[in-house]
C-alpha atoms as a PDB file:
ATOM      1  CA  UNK A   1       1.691 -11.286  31.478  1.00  0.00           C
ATOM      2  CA  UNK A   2      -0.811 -13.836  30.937  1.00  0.00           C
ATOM      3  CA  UNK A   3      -4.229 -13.346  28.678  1.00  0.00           C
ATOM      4  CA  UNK A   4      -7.673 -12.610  30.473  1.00  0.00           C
ATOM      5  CA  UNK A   5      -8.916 -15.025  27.803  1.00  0.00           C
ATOM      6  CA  UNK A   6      -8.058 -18.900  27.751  1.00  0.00           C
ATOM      7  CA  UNK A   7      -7.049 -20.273  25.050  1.00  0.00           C
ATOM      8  CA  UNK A   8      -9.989 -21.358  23.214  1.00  0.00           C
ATOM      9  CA  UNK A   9     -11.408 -17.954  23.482  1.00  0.00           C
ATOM     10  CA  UNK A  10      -8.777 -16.227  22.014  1.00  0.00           C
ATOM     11  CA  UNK A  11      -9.017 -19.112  18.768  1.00  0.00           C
ATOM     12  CA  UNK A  12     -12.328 -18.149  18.381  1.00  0.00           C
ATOM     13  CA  UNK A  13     -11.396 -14.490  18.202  1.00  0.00           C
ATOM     14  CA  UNK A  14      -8.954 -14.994  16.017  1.00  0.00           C
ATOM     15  CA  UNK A  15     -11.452 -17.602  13.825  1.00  0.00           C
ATOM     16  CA  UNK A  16     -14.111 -14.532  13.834  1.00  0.00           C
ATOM     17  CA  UNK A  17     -11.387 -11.648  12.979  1.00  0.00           C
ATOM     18  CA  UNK A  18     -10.010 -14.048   9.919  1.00  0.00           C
ATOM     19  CA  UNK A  19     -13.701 -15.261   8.503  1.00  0.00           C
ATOM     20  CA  UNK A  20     -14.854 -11.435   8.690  1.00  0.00           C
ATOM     21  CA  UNK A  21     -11.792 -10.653   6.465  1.00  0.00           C
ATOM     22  CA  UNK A  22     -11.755 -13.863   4.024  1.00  0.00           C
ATOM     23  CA  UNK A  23     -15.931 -13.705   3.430  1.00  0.00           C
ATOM     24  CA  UNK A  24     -15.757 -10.939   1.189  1.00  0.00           C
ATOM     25  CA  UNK A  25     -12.848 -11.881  -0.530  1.00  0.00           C
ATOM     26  CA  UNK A  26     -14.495 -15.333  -0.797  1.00  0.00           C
ATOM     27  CA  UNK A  27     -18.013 -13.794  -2.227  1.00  0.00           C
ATOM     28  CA  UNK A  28     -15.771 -11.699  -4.797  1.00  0.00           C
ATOM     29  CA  UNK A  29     -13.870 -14.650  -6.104  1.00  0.00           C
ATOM     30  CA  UNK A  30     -16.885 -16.841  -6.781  1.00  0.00           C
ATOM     31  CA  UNK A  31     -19.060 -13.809  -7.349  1.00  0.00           C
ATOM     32  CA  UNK A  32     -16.677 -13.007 -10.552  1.00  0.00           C
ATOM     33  CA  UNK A  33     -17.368 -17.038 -11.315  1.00  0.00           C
ATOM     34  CA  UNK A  34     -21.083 -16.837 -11.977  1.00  0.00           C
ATOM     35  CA  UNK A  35     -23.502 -15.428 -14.469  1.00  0.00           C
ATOM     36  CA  UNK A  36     -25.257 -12.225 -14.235  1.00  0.00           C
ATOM     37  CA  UNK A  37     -28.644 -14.279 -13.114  1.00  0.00           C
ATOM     38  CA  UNK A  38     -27.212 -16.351 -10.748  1.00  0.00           C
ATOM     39  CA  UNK A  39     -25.430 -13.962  -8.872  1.00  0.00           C
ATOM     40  CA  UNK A  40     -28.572 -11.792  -8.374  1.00  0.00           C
ATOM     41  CA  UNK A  41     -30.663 -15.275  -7.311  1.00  0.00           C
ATOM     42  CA  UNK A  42     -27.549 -16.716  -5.119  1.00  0.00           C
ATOM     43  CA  UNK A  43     -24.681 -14.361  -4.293  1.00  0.00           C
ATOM     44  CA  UNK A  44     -23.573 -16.264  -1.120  1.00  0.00           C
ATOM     45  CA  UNK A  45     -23.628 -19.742  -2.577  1.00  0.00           C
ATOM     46  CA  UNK A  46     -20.776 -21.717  -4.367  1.00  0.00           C
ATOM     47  CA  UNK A  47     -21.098 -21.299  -8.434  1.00  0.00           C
ATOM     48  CA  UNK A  48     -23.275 -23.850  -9.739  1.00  0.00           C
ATOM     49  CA  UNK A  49     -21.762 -23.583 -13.034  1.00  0.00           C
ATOM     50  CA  UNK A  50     -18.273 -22.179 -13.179  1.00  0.00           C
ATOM     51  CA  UNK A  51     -17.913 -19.290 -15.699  1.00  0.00           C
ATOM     52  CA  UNK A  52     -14.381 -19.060 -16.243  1.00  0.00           C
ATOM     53  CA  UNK A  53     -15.022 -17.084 -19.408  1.00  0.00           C
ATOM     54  CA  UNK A  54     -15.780 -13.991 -17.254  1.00  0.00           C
ATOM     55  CA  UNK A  55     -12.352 -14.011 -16.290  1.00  0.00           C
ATOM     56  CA  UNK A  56     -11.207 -14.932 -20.196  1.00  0.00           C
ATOM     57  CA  UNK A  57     -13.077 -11.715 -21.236  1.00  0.00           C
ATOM     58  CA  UNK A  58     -11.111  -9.450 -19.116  1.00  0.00           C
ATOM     59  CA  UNK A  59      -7.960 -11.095 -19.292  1.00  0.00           C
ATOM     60  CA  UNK A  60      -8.417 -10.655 -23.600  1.00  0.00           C
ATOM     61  CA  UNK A  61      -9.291  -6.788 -23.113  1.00  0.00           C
ATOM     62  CA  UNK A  62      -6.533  -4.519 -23.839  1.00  0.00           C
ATOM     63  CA  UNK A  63      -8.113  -2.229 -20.998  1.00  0.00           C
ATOM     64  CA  UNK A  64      -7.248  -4.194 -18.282  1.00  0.00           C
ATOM     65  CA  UNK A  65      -3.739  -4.716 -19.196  1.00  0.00           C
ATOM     66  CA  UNK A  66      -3.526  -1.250 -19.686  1.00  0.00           C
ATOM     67  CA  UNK A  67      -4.585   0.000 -16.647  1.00  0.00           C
ATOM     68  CA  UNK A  68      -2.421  -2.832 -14.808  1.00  0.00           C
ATOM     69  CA  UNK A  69       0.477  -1.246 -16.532  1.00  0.00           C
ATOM     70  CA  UNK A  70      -0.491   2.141 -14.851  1.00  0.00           C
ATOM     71  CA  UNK A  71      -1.212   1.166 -11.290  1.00  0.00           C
ATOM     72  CA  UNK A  72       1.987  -0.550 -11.349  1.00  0.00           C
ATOM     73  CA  UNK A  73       4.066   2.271 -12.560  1.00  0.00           C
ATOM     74  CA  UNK A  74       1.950   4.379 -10.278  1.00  0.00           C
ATOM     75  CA  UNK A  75       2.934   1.804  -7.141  1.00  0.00           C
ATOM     76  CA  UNK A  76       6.103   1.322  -8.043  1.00  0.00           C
ATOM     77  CA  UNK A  77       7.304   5.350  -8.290  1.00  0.00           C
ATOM     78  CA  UNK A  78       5.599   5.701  -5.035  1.00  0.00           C
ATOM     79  CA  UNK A  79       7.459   2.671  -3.233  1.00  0.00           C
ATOM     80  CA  UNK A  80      10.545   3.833  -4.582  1.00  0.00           C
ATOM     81  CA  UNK A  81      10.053   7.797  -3.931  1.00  0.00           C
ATOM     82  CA  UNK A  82       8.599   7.127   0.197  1.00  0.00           C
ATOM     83  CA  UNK A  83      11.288   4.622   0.507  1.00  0.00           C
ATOM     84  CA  UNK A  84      14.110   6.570  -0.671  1.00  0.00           C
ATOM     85  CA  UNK A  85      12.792   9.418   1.324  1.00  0.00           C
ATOM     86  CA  UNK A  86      12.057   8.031   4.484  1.00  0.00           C
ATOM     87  CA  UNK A  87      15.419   6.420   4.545  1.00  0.00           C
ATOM     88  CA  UNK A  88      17.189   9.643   4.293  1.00  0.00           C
ATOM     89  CA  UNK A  89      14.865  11.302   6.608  1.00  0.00           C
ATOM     90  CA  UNK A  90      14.958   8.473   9.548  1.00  0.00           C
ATOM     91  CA  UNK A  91      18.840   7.994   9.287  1.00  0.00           C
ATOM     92  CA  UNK A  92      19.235  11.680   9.452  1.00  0.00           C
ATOM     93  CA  UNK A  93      16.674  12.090  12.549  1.00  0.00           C
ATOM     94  CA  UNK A  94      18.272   8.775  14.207  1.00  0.00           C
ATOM     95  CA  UNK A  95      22.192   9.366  14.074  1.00  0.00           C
ATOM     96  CA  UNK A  96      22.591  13.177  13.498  1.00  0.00           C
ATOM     97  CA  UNK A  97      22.560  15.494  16.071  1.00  0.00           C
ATOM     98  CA  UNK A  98      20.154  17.907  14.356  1.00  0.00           C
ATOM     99  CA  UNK A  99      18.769  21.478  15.346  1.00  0.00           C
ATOM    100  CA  UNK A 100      15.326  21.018  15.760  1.00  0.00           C
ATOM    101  CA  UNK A 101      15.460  17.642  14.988  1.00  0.00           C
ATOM    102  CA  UNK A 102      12.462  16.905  17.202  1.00  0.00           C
ATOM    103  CA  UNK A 103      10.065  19.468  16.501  1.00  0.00           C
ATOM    104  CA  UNK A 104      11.106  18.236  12.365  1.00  0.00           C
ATOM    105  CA  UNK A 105      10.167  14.976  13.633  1.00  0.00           C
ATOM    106  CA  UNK A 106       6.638  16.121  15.337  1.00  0.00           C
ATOM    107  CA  UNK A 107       6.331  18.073  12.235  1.00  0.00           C
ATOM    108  CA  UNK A 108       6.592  14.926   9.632  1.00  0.00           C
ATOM    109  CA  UNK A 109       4.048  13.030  12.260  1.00  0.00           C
ATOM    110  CA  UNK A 110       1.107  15.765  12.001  1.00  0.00           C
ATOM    111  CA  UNK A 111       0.751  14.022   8.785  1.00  0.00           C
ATOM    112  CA  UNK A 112      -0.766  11.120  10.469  1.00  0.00           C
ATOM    113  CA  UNK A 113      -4.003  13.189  11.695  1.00  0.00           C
ATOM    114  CA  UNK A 114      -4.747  13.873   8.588  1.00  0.00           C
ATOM    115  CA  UNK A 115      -5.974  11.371   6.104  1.00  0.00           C
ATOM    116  CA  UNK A 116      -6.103  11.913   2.155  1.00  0.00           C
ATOM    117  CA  UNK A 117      -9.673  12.786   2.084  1.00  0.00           C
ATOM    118  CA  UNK A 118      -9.604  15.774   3.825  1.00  0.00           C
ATOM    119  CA  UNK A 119      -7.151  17.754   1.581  1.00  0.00           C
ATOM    120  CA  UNK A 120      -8.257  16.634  -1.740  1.00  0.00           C
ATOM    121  CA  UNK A 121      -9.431  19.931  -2.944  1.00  0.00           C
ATOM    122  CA  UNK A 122      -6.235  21.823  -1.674  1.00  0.00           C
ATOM    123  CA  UNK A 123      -4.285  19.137  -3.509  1.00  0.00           C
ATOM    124  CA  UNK A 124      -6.170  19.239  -6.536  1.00  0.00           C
ATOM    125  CA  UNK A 125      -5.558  22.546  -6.994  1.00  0.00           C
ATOM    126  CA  UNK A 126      -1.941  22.129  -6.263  1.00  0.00           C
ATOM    127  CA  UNK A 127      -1.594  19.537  -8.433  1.00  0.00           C
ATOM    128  CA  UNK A 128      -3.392  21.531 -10.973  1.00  0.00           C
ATOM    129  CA  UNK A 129      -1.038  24.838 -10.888  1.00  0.00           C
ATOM    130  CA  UNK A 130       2.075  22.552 -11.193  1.00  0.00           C
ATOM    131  CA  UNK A 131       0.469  21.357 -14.042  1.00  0.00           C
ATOM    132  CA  UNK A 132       0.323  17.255 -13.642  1.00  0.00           C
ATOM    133  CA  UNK A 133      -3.029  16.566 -14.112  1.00  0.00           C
ATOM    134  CA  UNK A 134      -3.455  13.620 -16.326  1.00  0.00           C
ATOM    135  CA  UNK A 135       0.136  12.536 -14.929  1.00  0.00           C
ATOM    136  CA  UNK A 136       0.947   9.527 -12.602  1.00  0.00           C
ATOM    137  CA  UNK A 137       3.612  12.395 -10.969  1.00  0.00           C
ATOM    138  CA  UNK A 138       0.329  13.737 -10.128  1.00  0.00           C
ATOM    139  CA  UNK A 139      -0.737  10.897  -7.905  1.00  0.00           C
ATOM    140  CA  UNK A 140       2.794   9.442  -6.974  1.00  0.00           C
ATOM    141  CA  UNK A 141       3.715  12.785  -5.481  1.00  0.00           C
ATOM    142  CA  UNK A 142       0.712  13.059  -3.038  1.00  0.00           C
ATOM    143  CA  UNK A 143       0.546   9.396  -2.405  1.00  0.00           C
ATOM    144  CA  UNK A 144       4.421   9.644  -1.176  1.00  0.00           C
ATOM    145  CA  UNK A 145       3.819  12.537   0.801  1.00  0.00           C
ATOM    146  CA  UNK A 146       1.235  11.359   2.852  1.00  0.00           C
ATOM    147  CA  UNK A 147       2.898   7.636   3.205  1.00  0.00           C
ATOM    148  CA  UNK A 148       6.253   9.739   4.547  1.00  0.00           C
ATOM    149  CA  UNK A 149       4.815   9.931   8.481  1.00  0.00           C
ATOM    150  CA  UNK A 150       4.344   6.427   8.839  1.00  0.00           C
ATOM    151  CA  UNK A 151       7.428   5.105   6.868  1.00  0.00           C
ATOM    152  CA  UNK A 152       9.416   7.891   8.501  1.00  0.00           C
ATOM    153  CA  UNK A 153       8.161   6.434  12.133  1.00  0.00           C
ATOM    154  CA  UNK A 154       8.736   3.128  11.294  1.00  0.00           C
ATOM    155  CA  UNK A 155      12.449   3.198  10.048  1.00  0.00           C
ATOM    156  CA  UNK A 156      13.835   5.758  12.941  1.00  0.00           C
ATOM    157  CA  UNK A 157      12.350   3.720  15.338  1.00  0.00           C
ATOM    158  CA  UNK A 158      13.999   0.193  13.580  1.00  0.00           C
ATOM    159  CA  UNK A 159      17.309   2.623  13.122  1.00  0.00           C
ATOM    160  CA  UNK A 160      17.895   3.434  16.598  1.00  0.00           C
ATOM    161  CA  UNK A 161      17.384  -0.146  17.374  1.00  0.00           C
ATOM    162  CA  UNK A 162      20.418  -1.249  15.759  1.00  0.00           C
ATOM    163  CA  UNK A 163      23.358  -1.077  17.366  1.00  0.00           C
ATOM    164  CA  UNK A 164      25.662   2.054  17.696  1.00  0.00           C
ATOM    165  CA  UNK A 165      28.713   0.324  18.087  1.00  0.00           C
ATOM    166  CA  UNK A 166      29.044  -0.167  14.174  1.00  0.00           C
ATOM    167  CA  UNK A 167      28.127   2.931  13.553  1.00  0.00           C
ATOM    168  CA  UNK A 168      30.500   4.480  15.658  1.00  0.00           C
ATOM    169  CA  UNK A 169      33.308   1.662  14.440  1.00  0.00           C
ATOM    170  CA  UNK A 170      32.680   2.858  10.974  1.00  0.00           C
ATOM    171  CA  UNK A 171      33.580   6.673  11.668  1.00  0.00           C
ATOM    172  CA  UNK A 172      35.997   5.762  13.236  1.00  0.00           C
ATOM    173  CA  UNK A 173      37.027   4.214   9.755  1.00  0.00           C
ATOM    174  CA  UNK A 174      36.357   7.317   7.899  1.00  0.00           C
ATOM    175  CA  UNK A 175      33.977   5.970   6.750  1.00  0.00           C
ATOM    176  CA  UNK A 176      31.285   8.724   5.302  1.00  0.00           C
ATOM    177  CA  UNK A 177      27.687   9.050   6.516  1.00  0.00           C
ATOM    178  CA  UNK A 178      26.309   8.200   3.063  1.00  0.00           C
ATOM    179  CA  UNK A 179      28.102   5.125   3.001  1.00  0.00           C
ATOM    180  CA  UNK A 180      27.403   4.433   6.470  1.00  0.00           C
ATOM    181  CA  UNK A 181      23.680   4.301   5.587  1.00  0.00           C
ATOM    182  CA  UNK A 182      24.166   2.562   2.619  1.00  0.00           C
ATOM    183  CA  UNK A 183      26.690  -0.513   3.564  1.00  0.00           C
ATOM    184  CA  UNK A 184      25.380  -0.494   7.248  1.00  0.00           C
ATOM    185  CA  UNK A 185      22.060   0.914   8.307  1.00  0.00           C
ATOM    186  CA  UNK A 186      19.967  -0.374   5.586  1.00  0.00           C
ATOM    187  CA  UNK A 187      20.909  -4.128   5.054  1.00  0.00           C
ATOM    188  CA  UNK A 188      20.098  -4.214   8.927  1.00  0.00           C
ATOM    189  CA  UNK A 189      17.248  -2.993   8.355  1.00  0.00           C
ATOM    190  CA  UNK A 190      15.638  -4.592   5.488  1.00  0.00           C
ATOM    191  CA  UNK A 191      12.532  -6.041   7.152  1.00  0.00           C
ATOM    192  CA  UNK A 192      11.644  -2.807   8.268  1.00  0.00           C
ATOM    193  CA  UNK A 193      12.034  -1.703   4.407  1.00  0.00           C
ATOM    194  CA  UNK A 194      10.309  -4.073   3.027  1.00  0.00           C
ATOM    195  CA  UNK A 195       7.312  -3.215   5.619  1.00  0.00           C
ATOM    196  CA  UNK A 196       7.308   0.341   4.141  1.00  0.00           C
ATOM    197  CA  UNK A 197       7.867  -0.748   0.652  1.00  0.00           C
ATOM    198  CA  UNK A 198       4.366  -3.167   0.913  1.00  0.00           C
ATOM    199  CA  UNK A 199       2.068  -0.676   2.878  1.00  0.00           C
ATOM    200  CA  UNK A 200       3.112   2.044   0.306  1.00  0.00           C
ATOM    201  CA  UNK A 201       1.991  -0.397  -2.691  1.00  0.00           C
ATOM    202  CA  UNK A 202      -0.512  -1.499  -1.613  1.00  0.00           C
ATOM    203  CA  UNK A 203      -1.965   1.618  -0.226  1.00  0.00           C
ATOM    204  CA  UNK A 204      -0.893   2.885  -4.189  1.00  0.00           C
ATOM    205  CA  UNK A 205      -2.235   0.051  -5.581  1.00  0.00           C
ATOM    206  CA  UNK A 206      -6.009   0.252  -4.003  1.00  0.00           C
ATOM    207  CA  UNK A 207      -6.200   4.031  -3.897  1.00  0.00           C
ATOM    208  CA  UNK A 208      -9.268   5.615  -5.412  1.00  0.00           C
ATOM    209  CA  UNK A 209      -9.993   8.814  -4.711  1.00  0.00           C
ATOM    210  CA  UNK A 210      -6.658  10.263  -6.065  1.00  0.00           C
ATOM    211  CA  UNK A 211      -6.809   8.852  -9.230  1.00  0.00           C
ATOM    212  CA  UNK A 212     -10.066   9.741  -9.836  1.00  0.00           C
ATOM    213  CA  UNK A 213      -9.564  13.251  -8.722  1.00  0.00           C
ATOM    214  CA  UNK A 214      -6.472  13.603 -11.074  1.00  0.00           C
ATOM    215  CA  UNK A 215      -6.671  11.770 -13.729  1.00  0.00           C
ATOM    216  CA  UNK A 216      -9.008  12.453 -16.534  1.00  0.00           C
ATOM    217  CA  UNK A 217      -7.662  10.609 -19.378  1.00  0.00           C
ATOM    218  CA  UNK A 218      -8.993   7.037 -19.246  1.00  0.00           C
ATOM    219  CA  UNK A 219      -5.834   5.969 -21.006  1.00  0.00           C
ATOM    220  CA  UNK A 220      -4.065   7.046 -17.806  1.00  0.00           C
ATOM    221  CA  UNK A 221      -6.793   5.736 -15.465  1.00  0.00           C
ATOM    222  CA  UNK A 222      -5.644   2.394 -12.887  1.00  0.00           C
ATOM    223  CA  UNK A 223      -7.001  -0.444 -12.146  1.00  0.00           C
ATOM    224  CA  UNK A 224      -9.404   1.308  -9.411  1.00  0.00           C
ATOM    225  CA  UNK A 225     -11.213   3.432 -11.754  1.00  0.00           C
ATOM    226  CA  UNK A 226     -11.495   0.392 -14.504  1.00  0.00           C
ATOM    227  CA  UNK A 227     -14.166  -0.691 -13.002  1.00  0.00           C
ATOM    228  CA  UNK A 228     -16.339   2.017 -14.508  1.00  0.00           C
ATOM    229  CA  UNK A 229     -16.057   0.550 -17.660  1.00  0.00           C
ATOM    230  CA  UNK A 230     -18.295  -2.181 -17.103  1.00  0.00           C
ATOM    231  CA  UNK A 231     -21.329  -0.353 -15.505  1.00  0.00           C
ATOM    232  CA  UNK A 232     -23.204   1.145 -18.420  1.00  0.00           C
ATOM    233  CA  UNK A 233     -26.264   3.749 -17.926  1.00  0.00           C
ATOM    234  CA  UNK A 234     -29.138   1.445 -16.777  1.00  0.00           C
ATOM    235  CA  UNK A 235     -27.545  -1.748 -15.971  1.00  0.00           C
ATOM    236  CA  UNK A 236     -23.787  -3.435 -14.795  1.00  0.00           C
ATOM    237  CA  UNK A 237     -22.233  -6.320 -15.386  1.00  0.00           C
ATOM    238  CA  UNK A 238     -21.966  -7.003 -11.230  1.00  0.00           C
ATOM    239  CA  UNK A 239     -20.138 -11.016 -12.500  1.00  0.00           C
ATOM    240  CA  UNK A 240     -17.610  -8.620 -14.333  1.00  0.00           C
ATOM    241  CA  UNK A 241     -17.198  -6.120 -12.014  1.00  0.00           C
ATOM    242  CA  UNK A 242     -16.323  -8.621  -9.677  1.00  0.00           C
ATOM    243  CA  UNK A 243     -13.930 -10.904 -11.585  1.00  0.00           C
ATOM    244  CA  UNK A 244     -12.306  -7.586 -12.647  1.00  0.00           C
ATOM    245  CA  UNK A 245     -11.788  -7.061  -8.895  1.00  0.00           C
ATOM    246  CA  UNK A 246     -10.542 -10.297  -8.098  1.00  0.00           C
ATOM    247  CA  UNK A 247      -7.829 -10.327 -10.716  1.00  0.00           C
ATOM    248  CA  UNK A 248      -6.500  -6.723 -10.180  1.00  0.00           C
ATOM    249  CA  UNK A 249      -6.354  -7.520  -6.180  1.00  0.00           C
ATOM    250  CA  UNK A 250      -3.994 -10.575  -6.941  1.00  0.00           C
ATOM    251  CA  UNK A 251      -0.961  -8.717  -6.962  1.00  0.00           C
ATOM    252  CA  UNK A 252      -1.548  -7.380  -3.781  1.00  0.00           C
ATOM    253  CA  UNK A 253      -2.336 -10.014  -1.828  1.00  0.00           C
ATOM    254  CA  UNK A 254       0.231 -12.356  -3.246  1.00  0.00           C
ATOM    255  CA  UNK A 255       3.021  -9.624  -2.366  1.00  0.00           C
ATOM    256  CA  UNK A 256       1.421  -9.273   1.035  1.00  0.00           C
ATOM    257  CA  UNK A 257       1.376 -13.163   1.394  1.00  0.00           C
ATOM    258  CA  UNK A 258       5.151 -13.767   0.333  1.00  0.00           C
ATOM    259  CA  UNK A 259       6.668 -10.672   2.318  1.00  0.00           C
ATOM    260  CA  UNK A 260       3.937 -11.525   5.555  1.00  0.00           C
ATOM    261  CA  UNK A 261       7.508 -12.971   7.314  1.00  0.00           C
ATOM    262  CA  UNK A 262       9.151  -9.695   6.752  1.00  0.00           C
ATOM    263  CA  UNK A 263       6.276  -7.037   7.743  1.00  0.00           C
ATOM    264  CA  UNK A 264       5.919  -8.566  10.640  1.00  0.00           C
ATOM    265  CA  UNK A 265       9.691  -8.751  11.412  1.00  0.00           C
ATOM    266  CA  UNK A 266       9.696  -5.188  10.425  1.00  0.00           C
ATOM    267  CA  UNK A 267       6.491  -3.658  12.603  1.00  0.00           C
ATOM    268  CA  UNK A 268       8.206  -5.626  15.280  1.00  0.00           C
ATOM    269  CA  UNK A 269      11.239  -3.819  14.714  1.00  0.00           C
ATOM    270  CA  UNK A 270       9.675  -1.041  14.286  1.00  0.00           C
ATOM    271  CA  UNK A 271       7.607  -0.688  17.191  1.00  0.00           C
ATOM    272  CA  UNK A 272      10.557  -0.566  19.505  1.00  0.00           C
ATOM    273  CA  UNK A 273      10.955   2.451  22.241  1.00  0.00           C
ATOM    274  CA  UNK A 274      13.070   5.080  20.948  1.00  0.00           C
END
């Protein structure tokens, strides 16, 4: 099926979509490069003088470091947790003839009409009676459960892709459904994995709300909720604020950059017709 659009249309599309995502990022990186005054007088325009010691300031503070070190641990239980899960729950709901397995299945994906936001209060409280407030269990445990629908979706769909033939060749072997999923299933799938295991860190690594609902201790607080330190009663350092931003979003985007091949070799997968 050809495109309504020619070809230099759809350029230009694409030129608009990608300079309304890179401006921001642009106007944070050289925001975070200016002084306080400057910013205010020019916050479009290119640094006149580059203040590199606004990032030198944060990268000296034990803070940052600090809270680094919890949005990582914080990212990485919840990657590892909605992984592991999904897994089992997508090779279960793919190759196992199941009672129910459908309504199970329509049952995981009601979790995709309803975003974080919305439940925060019934969480909280949750949260709260099993006592892991002040925790990063008490974020990694929502943050999974809510990432489940769409990594659960994603993998059944890439599962049921692959073909049965091995699967049914390996039985035949006695070979045991744990191993099956293990030796077979998911090195066949691993761009579909590592599709899950980005969108759940990054979605963990830029969450907000949670945290700040949760966690009360600033020793325990991540990156997101640093950036309260630098806005003071009456006035905020805006140049900090935004080289604080710039080098806690680094991780992100340079794990989104390397595994770009492999998300989309993995939605791809993933969006085939079950």
């Amino acid at each position: 099926m050809h495109s309504p659009l020619p070809s230099w249309a759809r350029h230009w599309v694409l030129l608009t979509v990608a300079a309304l995502v890179l401006l921001p990022l642009l106007a944070t990186l050289f925001g975070g490069l200016k002084s306080l005054g400057e910013l205010r007088a020019h916050p479009m325009a290119l640094p006149q003088q580059w203040m590199w010691s606004n990032w030198w300031e944060i990268l000296q503070g034990q803070r940052y470091w600090a809270q680094m070190g919890n949005s990582l641990q914080i990212a990485l239980l919840s990657v590892g947790l909605t992984v592991v899960l999904a897994s089992l729950a997508a090779f279960s709901l793919a190759f196992m003839k199941l009672r129910g397995a459908n309504l199970l299945l329509g049952y995981i994906m009601l979790g995709l009409m309803f975003p974080l936001a919305a439940s925060i209060l019934p969480l909280f409280l949750r949260v709260r009676d099993l006592g892991l407030l002040d925790s990063a269990w008490g974020v990694v445990l929502p943050q999974a459960a809510f990432g489940l629908a769409t990594a659960v979706l994603l993998l059944k769909n890439a599962f049921q892709a692959l073909p049965r033939e091995l699967l049914e060749a390996a039985v035949m072997d006695a070979c045991p459904w744990w191993r099956c999923c293990w030796r077979i299933v998911l090195p066949l799938a691993r761009p579909t994995l590592a599709t899950v295991a980005v969108l759940s860190f990054v979605g963990s690594w830029n969450a907000y709300l949670l945290p700040l609902v949760v966690l009360n201790d600033d020793k325990a607080y991540p990156w997101p909720l640093g950036i309260m330190a630098y806005q003071g009663e009456y006035t905020t350092d805006w140049q900090l604020v935004l080289a604080f931003v710039t080098l806690t979003l680094l991780p992100a985007v340079l794990l989104f950059l390397l595994a770009q091949r492999h998300i989309v070799a993995g939605l791809t997968a993933g969006a085939v017709k079950s």
